[in-house]
Protein backbone atom coordinates (compact mmCIF):
# COMPACT_ATOMS: atom_id res chain seq x y z
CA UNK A 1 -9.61 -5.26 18.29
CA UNK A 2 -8.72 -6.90 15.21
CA UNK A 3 -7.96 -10.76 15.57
CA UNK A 4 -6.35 -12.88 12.88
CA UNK A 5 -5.56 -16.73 13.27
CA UNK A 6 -2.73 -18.06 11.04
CA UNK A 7 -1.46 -21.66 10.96
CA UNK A 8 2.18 -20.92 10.95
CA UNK A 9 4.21 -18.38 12.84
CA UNK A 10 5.36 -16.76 9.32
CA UNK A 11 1.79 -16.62 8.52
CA UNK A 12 1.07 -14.50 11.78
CA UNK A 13 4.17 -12.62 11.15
CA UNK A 14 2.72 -11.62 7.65
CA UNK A 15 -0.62 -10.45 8.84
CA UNK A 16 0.98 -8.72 11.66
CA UNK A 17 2.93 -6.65 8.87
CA UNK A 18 0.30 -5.63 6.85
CA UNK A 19 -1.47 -4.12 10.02
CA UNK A 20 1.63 -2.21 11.04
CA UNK A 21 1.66 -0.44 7.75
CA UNK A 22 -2.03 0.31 8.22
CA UNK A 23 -0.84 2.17 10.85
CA UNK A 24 -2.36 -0.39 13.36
CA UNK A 25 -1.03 -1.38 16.79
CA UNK A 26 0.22 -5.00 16.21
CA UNK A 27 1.35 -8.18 18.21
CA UNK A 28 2.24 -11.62 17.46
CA UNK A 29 1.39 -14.23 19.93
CA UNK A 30 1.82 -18.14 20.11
CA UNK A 31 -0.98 -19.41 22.71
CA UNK A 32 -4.14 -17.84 23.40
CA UNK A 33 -3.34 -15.55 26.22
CA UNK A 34 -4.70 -12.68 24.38
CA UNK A 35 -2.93 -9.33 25.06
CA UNK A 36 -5.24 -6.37 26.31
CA UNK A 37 -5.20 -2.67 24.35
CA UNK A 38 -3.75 -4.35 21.19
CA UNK A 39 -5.46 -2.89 17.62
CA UNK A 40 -4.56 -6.04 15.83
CA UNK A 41 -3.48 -9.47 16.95
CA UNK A 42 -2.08 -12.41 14.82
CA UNK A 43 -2.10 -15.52 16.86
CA UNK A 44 -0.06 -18.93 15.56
CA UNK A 45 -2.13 -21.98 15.75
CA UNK A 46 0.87 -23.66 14.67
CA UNK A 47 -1.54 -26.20 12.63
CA UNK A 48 0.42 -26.54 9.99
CA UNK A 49 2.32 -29.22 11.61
CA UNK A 50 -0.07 -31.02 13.03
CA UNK A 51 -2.20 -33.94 11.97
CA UNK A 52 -5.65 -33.01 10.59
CA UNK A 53 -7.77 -34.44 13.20
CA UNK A 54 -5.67 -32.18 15.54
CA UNK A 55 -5.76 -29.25 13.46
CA UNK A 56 -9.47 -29.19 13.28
CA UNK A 57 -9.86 -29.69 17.14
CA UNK A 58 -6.96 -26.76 17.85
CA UNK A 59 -9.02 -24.29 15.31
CA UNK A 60 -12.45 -25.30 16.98
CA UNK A 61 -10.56 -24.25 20.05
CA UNK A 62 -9.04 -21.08 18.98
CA UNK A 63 -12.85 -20.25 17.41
CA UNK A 64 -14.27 -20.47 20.76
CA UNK A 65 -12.47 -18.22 22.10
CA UNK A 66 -12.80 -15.58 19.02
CA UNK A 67 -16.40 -16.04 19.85
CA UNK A 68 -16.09 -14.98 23.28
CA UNK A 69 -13.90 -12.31 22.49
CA UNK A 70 -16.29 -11.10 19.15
CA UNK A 71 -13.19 -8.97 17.56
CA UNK A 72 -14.07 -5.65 15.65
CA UNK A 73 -12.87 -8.12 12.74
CA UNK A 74 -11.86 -12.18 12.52
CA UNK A 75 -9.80 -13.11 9.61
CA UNK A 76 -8.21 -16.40 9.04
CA UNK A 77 -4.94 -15.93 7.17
CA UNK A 78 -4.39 -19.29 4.90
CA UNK A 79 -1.34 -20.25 2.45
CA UNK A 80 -1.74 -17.96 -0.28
CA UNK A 81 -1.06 -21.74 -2.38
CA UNK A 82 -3.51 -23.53 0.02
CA UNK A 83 -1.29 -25.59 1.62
CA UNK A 84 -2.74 -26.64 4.90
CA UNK A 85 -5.16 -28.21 6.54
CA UNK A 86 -7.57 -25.49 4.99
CA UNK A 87 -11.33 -27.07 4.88
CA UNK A 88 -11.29 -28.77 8.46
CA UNK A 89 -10.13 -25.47 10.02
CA UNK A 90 -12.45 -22.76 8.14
CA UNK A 91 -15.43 -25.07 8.80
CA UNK A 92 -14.25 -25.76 12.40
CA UNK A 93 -14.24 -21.86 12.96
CA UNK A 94 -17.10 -21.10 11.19
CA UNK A 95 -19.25 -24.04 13.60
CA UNK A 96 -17.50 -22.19 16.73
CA UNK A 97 -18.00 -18.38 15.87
CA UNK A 98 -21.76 -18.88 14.41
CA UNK A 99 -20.77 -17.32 11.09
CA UNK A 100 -22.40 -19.22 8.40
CA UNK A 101 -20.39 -18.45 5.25
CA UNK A 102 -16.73 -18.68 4.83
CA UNK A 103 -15.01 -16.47 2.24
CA UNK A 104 -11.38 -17.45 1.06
CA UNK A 105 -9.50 -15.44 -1.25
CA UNK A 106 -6.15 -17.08 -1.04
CA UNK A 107 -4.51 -15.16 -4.68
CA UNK A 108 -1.98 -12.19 -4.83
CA UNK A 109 -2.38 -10.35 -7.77
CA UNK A 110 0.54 -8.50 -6.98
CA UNK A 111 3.07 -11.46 -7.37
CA UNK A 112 0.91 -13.28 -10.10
CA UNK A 113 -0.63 -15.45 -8.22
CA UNK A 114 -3.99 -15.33 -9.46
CA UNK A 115 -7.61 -17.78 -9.96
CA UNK A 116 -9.71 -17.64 -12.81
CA UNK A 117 -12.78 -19.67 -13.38
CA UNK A 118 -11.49 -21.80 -10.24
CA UNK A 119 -8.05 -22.40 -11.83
CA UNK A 120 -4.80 -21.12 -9.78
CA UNK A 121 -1.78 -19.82 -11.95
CA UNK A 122 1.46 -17.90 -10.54
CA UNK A 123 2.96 -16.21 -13.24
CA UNK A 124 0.25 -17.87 -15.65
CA UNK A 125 1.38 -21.57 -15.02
CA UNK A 126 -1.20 -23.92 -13.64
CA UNK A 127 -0.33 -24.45 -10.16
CA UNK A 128 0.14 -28.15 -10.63
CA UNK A 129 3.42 -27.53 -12.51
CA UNK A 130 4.59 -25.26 -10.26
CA UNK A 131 7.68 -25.92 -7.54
CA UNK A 132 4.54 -26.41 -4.93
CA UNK A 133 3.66 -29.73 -6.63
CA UNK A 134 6.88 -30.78 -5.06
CA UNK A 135 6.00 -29.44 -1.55
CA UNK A 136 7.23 -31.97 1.02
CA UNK A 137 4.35 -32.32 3.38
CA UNK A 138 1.39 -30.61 1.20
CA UNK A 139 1.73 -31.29 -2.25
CA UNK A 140 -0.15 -29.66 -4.80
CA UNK A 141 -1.89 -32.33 -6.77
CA UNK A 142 -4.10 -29.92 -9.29
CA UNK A 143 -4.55 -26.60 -10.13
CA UNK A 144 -8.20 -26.29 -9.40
CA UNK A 145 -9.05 -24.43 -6.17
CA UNK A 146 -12.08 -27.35 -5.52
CA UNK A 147 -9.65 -30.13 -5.64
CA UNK A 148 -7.13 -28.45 -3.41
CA UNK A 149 -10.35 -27.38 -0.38
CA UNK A 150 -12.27 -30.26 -1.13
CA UNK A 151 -15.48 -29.13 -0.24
CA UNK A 152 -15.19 -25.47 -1.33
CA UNK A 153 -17.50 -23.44 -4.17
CA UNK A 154 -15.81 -21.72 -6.69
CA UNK A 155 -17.04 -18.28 -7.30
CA UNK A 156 -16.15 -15.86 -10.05
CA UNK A 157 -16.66 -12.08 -9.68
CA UNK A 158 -20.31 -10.98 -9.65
CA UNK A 159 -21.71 -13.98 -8.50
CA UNK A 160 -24.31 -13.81 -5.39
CA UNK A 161 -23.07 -15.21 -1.91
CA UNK A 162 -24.57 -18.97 -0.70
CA UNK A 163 -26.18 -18.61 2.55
CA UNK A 164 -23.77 -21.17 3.98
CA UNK A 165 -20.61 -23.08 3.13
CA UNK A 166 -16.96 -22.16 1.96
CA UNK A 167 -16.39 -20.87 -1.16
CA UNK A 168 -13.09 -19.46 -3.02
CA UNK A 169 -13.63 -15.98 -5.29
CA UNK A 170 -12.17 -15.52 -8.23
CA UNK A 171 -9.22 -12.87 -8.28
CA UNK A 172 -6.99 -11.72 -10.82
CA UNK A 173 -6.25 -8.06 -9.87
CA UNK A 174 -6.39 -5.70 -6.87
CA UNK A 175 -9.79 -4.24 -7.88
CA UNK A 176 -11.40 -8.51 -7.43
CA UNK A 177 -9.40 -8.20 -3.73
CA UNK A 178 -11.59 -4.90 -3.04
CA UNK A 179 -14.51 -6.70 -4.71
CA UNK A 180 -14.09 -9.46 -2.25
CA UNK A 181 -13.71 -6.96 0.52
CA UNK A 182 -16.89 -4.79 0.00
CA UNK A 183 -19.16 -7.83 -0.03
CA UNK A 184 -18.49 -8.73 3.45
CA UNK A 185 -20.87 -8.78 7.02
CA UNK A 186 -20.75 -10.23 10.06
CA UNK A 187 -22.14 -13.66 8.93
CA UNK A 188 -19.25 -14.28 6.93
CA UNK A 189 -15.82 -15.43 8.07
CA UNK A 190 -13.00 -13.96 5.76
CA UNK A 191 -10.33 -15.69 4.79
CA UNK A 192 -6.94 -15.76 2.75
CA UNK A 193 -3.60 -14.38 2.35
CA UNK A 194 -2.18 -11.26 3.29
CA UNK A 195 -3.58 -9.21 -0.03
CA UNK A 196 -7.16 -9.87 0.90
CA UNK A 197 -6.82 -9.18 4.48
CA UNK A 198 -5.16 -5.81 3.16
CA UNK A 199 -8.18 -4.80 1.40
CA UNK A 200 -10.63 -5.73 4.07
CA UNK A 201 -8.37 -2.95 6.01
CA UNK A 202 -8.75 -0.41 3.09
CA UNK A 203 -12.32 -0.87 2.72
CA UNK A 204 -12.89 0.00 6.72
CA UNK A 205 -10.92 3.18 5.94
CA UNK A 206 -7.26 2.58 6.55
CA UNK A 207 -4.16 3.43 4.69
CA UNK A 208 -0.66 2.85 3.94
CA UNK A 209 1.72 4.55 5.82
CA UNK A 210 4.77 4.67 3.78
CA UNK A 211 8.06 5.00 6.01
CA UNK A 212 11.03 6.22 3.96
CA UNK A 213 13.61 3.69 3.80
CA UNK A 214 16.83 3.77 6.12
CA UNK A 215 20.01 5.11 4.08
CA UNK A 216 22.23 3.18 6.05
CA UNK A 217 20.49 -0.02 6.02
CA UNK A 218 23.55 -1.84 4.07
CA UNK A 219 25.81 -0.73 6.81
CA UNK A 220 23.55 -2.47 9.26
CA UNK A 221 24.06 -5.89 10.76
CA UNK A 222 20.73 -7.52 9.02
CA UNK A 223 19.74 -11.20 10.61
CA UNK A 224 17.54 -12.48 8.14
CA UNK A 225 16.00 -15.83 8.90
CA UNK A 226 14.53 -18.36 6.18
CA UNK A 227 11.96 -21.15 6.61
CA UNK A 228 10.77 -21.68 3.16
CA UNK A 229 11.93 -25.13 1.04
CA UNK A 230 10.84 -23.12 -2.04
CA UNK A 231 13.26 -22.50 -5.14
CA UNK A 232 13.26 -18.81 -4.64
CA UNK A 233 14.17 -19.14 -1.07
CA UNK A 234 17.21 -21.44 -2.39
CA UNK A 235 18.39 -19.20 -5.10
CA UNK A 236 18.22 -16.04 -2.46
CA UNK A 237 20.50 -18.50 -0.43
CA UNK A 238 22.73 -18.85 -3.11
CA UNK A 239 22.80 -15.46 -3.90
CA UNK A 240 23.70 -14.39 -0.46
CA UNK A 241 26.08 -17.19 -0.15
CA UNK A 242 28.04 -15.83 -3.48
CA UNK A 243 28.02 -12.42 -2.28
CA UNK A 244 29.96 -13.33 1.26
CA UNK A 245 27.15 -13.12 3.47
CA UNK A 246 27.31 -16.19 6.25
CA UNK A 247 24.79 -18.58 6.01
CA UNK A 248 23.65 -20.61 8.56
CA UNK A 249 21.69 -23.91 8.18
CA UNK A 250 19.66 -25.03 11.13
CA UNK A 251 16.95 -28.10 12.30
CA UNK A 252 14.03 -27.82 14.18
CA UNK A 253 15.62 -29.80 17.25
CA UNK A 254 18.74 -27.85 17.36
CA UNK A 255 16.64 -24.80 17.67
CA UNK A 256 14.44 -26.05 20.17
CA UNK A 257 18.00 -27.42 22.12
């Protein structure tokens, strides 16, 4: 079994995804009732919410019981922008499963989002001066990947592994991702977006299954549900919106009523 841990339910969701088009068996759970027979399993911490002192005691948690489990493969999807309570849960899990090295590669070369020489860009803006500097409950106060995980090593391409700690690997295409992936072992807790966790699946041998697309997905009834603040979540609102589609805004207590 492959077991990821995510701090968000969109986060799990993601993961979940790329395993699917691995052609990997794939469930989503909230909780740790872990199912049986599963391939791949993305659990929701649901950390992100929480303060840190109870983020880092919910991930010490959830890494005991990875330990006990000892998956074919533990990965620890992150914000591919590092929001989060990031440090206190990698070294939480890292304490709990025994591994001594943690290895976060939070960048997405495919949607510009890249880190060179520590700094994070998206589309070659410093991440500072990005819409995530605005983010209401983790706000991006520098561009440096050290400042964001204080505590973390940067690490560009080439460079040997430490022996212990968390450190964050330079990436600025898909070739650094399978870099990443390659130098890997079981002392070393992976870590990162979707991208990375995509080519730690390619380098154990699995593919992309392409599915052709529907041809009568626009005469389908589509329910597509948003949680993102971000300004490309707005303007996909407002595109919808101006195009006649019903939109629907919602709180978190009238969905839990």
């Amino acid at each position: 079994m492959i077991l990821a841990f995510a701090d968000d339910f969109s986060g799990a969701s993601e993961v979940a995804g790329v395993a699917h088009r691995h052609g990997l068996e794939a469930s989503v759970i909230s909780g740790s009732d872990i199912p049986e027979g599963r391939e791949f399993v993305a659990v929701d911490m649901a950390t992100r919410s929480m303060t840190e002192t109870d983020a880092e005691a919910k991930a010490k948690a959830f890494g005991k019981l990875a330990a006990n489990l000892s998956p074919a493969l533990l990965y620890k999807k992150t914000d591919s922008v590092l929001r989060g309570h990031l440090a206190v849960e990698l070294s939480a899990m890292l304490s709990e499963t025994g591994r001594s090295t943690g290895l976060l590669i939070p960048a997405n070369p495919a949607r510009n989002r890249t880190i060179s020489k520590g700094e994070y860009r998206i589309d070659d803006i410093p991440l500072v001066e990005t819409e995530f500097a605005r983010d209401p409950a983790f706000p991006i106060c520098s561009s440096q990947v050290t400042d964001v995980v204080v505590g973390a090593e940067s690490l560009p391409i080439g460079a040997p592994l430490p022996d212990s700690g968390l450190v964050i690997g330079d990436t600025a295409t898909e070739e650094d991702l399978d870099h990443w992936a390659k130098r890997t072992n079981e002392g070393i807790l992976p870590a990162g977006a979707s991208p990375f966790l995509a080519a730690l699946l390619r380098a154990r041998g699995r593919q992309t299954f392409v599915k052709e697309q529907p041809n009568d997905l626009y005469e389908r009834k589509i329910l597509l549900v948003c949680g993102s603040q971000s300004d490309n979540a707005r303007r996909a609102t407002e595109s919808l919106d101006q195009a006649g589609a019903p939109i629907f805004e919602t709180t978190l207590s009238s969905v839990e009523e």
